[in-house]
Protein backbone atom coordinates (compact mmCIF):
# COMPACT_ATOMS: atom_id res chain seq x y z
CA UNK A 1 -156.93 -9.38 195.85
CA UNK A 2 -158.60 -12.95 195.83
CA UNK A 3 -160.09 -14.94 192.92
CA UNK A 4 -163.51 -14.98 193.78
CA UNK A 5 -163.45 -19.01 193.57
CA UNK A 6 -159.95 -20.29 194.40
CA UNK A 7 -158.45 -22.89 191.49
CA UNK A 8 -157.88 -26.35 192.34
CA UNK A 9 -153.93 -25.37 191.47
CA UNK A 10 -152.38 -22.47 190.96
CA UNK A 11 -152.98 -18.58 191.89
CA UNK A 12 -155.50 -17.36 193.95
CA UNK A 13 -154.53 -14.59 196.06
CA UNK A 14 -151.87 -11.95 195.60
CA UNK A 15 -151.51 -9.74 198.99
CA UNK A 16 -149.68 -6.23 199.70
CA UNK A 17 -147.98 -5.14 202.52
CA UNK A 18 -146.57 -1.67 203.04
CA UNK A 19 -144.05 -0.67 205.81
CA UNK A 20 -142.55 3.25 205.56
CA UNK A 21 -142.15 3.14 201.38
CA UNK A 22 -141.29 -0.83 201.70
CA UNK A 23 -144.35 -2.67 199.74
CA UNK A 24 -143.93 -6.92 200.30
CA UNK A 25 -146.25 -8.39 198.13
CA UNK A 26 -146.84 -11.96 198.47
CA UNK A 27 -148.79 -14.11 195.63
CA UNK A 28 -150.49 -17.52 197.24
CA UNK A 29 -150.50 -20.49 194.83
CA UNK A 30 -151.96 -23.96 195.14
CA UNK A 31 -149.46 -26.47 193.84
CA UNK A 32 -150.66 -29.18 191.97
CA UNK A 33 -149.22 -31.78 194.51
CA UNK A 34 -151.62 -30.39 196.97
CA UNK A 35 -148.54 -28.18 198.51
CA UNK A 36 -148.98 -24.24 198.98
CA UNK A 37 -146.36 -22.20 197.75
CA UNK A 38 -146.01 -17.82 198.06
CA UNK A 39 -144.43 -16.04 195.40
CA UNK A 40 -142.66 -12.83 196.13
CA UNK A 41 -141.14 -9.97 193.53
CA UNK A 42 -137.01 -10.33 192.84
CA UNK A 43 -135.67 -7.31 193.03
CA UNK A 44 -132.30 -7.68 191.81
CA UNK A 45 -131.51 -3.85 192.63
CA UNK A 46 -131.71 -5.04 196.14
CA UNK A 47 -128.76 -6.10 197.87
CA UNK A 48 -128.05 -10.18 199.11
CA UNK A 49 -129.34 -9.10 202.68
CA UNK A 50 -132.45 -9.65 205.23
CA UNK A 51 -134.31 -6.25 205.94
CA UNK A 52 -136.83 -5.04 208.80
CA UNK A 53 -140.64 -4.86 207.14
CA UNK A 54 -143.26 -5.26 209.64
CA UNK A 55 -141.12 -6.40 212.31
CA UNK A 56 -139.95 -9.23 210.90
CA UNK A 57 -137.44 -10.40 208.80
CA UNK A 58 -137.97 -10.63 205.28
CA UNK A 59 -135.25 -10.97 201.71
CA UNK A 60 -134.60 -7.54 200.45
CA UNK A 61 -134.63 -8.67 197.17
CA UNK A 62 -138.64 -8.93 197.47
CA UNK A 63 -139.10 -5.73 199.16
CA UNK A 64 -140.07 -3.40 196.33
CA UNK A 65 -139.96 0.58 196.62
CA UNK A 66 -141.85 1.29 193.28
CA UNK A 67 -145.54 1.29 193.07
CA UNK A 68 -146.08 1.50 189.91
CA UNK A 69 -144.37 -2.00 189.31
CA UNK A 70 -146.55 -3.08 192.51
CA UNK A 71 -149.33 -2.07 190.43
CA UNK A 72 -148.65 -3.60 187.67
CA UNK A 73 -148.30 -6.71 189.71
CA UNK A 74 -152.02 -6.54 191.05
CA UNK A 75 -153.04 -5.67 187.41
CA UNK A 76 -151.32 -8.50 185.65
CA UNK A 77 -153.33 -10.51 188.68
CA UNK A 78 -156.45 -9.39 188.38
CA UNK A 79 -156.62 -9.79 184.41
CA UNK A 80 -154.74 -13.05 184.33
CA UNK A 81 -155.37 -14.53 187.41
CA UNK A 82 -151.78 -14.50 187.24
CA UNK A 83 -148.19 -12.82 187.85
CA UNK A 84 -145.24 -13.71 184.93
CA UNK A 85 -142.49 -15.43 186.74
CA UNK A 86 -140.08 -12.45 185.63
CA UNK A 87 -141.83 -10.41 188.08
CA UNK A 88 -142.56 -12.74 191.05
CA UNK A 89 -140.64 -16.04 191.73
């Protein structure tokens, strides 16, 4: 999901990607200092460990296995333009 015209700074896009029941969303942010940052979920259920999604590598800790908090996640998004930092860091 993309905002249909990007902010000079902060969210714009907020992308899922689902691997066997493993759903890696990523939220793209423009930094105000021109940098470009991606916030992921922090799943503290998860354990301190690097897990297989989409053949790569990623921190289990923002792997998430519920869809309905993924969904909140794009909903939050799409009527804030926004996800809290509670939910994505």
């Amino acid at each position: 999901m993309r905002c249909q015209s990007a902010p000079e700074y902060g969210p714009y896009e907020l992308t899922m990607y689902v691997d066997s029941g493993n759903f890696l969303l990523m939220l793209n942010v423009n930094e105000e200092d021109g940098d470009h940052s991606v916030r992921t979920p922090r799943n503290e259920k998860m354990p301190n460990h690097l897990i297989f999604t989409l053949g790569e590598k990623y921190h289990a800790r923002a792997v998430l296995h519920d869809i309905d908090l993924a969904i909140t996640m794009f909903n939050e998004f799409s009527n804030t333009g926004n996800v809290p930092m509670d939910l994505m860091s």
